[in-house]
C-alpha atoms as a PDB file:
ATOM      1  CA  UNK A   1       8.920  15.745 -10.971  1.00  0.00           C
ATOM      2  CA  UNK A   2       6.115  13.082 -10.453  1.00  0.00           C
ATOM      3  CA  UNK A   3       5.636  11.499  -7.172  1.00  0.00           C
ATOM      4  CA  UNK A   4       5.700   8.115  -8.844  1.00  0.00           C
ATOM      5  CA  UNK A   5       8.966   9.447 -10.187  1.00  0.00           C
ATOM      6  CA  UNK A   6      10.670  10.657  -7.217  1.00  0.00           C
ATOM      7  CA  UNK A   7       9.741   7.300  -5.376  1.00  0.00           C
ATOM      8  CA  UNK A   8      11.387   5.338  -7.934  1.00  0.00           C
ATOM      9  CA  UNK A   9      14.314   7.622  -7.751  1.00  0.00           C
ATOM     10  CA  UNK A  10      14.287   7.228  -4.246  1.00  0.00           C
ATOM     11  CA  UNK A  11      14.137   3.394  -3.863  1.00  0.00           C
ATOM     12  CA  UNK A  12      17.284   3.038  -6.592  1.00  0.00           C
ATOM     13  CA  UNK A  13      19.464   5.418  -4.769  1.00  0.00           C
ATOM     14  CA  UNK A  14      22.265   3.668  -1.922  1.00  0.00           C
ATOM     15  CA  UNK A  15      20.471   5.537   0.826  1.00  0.00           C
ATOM     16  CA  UNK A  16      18.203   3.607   3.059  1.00  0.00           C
ATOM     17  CA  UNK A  17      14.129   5.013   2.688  1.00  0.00           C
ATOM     18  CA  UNK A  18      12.214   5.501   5.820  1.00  0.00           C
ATOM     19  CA  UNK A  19       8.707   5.690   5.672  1.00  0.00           C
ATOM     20  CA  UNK A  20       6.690   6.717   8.616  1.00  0.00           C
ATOM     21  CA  UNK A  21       3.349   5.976   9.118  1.00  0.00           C
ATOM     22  CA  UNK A  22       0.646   8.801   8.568  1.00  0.00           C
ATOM     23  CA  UNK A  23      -2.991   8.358   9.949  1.00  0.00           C
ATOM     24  CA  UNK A  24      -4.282  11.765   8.681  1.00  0.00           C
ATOM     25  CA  UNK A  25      -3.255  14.671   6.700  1.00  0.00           C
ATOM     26  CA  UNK A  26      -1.620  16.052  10.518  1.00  0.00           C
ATOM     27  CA  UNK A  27       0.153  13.339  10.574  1.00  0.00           C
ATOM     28  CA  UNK A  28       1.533  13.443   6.640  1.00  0.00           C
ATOM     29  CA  UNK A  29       2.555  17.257   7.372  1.00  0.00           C
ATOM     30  CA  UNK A  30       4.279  16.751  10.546  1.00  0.00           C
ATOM     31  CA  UNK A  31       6.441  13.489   8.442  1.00  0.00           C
ATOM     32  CA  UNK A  32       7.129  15.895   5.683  1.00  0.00           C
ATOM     33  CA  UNK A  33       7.950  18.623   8.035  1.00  0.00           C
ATOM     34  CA  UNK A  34      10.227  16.440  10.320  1.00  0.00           C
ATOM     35  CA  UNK A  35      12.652  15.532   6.741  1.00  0.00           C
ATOM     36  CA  UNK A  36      11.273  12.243   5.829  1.00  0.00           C
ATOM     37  CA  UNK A  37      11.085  11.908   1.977  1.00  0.00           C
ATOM     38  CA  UNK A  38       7.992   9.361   1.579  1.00  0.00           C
ATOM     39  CA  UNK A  39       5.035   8.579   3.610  1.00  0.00           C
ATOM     40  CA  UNK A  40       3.336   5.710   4.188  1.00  0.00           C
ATOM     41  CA  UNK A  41      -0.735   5.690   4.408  1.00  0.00           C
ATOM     42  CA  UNK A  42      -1.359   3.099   7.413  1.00  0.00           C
ATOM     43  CA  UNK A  43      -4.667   1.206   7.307  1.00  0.00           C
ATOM     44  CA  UNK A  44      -3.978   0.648  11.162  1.00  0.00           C
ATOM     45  CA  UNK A  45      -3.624   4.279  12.053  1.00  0.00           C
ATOM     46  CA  UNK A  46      -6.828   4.966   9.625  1.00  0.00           C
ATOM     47  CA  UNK A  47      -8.975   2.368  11.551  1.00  0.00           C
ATOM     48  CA  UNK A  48      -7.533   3.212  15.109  1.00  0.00           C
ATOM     49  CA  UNK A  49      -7.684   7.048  14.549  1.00  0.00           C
ATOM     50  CA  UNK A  50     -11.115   6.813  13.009  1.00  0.00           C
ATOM     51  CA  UNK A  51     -12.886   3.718  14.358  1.00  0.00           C
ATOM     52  CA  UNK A  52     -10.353   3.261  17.514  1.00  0.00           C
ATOM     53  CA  UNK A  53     -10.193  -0.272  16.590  1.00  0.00           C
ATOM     54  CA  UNK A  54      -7.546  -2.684  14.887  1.00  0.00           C
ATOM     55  CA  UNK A  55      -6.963  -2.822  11.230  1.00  0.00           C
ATOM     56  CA  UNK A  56      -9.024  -6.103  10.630  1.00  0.00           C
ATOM     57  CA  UNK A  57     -11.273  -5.147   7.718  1.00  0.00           C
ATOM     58  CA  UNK A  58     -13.309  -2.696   8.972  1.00  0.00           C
ATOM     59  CA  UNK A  59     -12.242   0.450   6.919  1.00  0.00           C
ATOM     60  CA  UNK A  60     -14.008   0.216   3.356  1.00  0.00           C
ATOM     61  CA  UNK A  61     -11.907   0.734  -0.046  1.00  0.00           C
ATOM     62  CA  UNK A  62     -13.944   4.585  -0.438  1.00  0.00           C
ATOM     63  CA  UNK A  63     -12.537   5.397   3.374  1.00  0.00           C
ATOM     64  CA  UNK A  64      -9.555   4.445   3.027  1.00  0.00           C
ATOM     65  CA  UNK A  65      -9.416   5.944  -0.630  1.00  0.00           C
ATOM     66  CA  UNK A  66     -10.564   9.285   0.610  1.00  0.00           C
ATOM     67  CA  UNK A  67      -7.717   9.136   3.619  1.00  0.00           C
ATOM     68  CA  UNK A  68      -5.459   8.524   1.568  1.00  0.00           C
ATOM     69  CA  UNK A  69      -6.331  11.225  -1.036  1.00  0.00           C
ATOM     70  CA  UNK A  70      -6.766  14.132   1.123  1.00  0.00           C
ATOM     71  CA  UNK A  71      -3.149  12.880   2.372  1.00  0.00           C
ATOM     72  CA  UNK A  72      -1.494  13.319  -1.239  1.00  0.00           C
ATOM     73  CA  UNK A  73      -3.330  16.367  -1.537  1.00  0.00           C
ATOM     74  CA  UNK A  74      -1.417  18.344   1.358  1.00  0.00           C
ATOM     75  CA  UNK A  75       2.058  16.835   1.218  1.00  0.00           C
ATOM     76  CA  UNK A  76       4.908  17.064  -1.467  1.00  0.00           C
ATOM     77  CA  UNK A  77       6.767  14.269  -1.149  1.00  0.00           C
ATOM     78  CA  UNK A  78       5.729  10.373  -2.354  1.00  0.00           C
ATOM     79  CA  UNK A  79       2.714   8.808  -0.770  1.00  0.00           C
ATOM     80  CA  UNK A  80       2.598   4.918  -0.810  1.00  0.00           C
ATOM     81  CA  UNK A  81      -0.981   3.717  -0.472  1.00  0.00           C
ATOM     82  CA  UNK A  82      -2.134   0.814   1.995  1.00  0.00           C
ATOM     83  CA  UNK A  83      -4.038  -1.323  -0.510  1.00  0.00           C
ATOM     84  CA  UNK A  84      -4.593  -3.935   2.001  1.00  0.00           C
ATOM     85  CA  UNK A  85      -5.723  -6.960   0.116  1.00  0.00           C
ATOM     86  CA  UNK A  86      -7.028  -5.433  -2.428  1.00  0.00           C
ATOM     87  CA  UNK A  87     -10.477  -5.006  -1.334  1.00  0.00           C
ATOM     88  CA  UNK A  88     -12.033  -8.190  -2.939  1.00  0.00           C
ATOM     89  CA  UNK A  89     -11.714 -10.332  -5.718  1.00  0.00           C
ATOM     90  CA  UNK A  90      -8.765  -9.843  -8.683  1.00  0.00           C
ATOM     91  CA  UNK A  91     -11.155  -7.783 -10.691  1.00  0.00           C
ATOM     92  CA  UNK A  92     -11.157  -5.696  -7.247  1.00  0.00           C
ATOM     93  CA  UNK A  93      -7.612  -5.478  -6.992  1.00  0.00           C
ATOM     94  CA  UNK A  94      -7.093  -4.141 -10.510  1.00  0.00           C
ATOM     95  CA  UNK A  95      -9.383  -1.669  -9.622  1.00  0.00           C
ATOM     96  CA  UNK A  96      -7.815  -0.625  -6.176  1.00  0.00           C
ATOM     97  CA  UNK A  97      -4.483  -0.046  -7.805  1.00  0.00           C
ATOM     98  CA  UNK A  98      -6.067   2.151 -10.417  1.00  0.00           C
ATOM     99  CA  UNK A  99      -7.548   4.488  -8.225  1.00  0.00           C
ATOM    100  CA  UNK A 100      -5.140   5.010  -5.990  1.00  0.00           C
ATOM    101  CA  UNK A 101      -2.865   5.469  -8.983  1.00  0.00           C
ATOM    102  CA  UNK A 102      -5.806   7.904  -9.970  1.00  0.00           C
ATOM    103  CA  UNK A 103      -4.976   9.989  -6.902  1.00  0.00           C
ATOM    104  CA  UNK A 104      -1.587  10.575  -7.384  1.00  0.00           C
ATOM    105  CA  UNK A 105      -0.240   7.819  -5.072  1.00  0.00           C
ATOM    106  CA  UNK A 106       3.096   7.077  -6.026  1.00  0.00           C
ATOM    107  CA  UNK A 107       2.775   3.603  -5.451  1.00  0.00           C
ATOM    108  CA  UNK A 108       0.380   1.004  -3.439  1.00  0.00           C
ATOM    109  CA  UNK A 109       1.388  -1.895  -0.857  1.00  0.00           C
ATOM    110  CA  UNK A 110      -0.718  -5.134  -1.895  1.00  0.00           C
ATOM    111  CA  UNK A 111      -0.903  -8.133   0.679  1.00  0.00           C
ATOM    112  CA  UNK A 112      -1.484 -11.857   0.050  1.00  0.00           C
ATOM    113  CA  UNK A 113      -4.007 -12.371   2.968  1.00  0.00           C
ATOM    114  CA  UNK A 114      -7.487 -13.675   2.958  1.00  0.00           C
ATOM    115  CA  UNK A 115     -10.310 -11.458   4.744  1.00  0.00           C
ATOM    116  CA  UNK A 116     -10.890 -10.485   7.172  1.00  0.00           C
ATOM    117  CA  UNK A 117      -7.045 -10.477   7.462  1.00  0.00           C
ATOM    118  CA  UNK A 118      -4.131 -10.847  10.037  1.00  0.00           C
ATOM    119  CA  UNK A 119      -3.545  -7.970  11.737  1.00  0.00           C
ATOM    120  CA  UNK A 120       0.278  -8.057  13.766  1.00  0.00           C
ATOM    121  CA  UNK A 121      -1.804  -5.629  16.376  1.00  0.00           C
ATOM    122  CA  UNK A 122      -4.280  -8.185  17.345  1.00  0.00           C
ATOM    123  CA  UNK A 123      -4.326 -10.833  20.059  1.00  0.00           C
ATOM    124  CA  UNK A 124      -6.475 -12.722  17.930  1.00  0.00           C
ATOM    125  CA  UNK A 125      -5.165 -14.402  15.303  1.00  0.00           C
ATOM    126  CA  UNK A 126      -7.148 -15.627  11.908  1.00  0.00           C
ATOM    127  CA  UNK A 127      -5.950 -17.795   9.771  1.00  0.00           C
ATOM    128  CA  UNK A 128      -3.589 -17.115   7.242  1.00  0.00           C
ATOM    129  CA  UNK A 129      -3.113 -18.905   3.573  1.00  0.00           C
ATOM    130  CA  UNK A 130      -0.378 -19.421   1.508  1.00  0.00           C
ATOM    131  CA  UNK A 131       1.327 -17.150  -0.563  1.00  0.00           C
ATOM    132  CA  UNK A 132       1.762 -19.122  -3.997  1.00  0.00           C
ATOM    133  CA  UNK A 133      -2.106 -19.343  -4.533  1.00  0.00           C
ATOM    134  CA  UNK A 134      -2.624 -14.949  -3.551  1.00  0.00           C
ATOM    135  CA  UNK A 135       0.107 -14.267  -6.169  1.00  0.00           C
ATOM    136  CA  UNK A 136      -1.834 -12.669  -8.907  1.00  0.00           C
ATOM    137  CA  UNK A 137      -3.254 -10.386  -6.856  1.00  0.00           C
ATOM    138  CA  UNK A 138      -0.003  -9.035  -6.003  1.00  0.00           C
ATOM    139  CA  UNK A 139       1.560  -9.980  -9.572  1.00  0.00           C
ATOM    140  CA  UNK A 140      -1.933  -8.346 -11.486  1.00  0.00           C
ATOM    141  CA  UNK A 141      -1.401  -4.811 -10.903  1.00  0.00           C
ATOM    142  CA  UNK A 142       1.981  -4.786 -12.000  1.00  0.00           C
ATOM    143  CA  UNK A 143       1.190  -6.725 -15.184  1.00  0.00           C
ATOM    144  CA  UNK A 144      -2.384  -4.429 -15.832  1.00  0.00           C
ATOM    145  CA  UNK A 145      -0.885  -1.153 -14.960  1.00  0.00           C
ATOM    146  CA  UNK A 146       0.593   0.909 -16.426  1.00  0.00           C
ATOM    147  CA  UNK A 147      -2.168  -0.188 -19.564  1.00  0.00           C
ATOM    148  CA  UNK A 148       1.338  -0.488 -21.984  1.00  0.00           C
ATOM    149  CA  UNK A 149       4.053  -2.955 -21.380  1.00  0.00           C
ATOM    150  CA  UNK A 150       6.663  -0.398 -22.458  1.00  0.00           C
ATOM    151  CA  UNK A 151       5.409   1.928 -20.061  1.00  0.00           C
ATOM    152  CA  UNK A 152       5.518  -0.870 -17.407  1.00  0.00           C
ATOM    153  CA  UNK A 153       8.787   0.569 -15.721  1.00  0.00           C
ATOM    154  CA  UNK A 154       8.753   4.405 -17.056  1.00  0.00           C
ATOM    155  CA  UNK A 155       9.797   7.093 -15.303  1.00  0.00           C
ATOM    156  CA  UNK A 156       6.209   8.444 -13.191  1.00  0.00           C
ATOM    157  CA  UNK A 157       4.463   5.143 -13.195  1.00  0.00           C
ATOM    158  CA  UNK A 158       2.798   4.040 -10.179  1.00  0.00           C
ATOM    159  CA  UNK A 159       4.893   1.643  -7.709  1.00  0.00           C
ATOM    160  CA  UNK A 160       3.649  -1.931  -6.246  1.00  0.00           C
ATOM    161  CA  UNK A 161       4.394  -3.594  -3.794  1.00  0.00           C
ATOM    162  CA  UNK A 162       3.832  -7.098  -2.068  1.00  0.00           C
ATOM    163  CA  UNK A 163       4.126  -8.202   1.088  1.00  0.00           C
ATOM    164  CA  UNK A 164       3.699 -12.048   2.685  1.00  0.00           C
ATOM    165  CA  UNK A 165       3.475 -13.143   6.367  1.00  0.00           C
ATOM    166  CA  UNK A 166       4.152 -16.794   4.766  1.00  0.00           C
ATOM    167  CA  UNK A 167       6.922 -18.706   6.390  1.00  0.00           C
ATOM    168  CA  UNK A 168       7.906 -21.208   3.347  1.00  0.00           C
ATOM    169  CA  UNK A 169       7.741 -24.922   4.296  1.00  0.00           C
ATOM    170  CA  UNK A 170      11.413 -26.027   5.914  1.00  0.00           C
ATOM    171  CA  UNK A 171      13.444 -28.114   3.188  1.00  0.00           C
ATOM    172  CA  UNK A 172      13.004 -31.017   5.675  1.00  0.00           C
ATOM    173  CA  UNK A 173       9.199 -31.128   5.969  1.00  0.00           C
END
């Protein structure tokens, strides 16, 4: 079965889906070893375990590519990418998505930040924007890939993700 597949299968069933953290390929086996059924690549644990520093941009896309590929190379189960935001521009995005799809990833976690972006870690904190204008590059992937609308939610095709630090506005402000 496809990694992409077994992800899916994984996030339908009742059960709850834990997915630890790996820095390194170590750190994938150990997850795999220890039960877990998924792994998550963490752009914090790359930068801190390679540069010893915070996850606030400093990793390129071809580092954090070649992490993550070496990690879906030694591990059986589902691998979720960190696709941080996307490395750039939309054109970048759509490109990000691809090759971590490329790679066997079974899916990729997209944020809505500007860079250099929030990092929870940090004591410094940058500026965030809102969600509603970031959108397509979270939406983009998911429309662009798979390349066939029919294919969009096959069995084996890559999973997306989004994730927002927005707060909405209150419904009294």
């Amino acid at each position: 079965m496809k990694k992409a597949t077994c992800l899916q299968n994984l996030l339908k069933s009742q059960e709850i889906l834990v997915m630890p953290g790996a820095y390194d390929c170590l750190s994938a086996m150990l997850i795999q070893k220890t039960g877990y059924k998924a792994v998550q690549c963490s752009g914090y644990g790359f930068a801190a375990s390679l540069l010893g520093l915070p996850d606030c941009g400093l990793m390129t896309f071809s580092e954090v590519l070649e992490h993550t590929r070496n990690i879906v190379r030694c591990v059986d189960i589902p691998v979720m990418a960190d696709g941080d935001t996307g490395y750039g521009n939309v054109v970048n995005v759509i490109r990000t998505v691809r090759e971590f799809e490329a790679c066997s990833c079974a899916g990729v976690n997209l944020e809505d930040q500007i860079y250099p972006h929030f990092c929870q870690m940090n004591s410094v904190h940058l500026c965030l924007i809102y969600a509603k204008p970031y959108m397509a590059y979270v939406l983009l992937p998911v429309v662009t890939l798979p390349r066939f609308p029919d294919k969009l939610h096959s069995p084996g095709s890559a999973f997306h993700t989004g994730r927002t630090e927005h707060t909405p506005p209150s419904p009294s402000a």
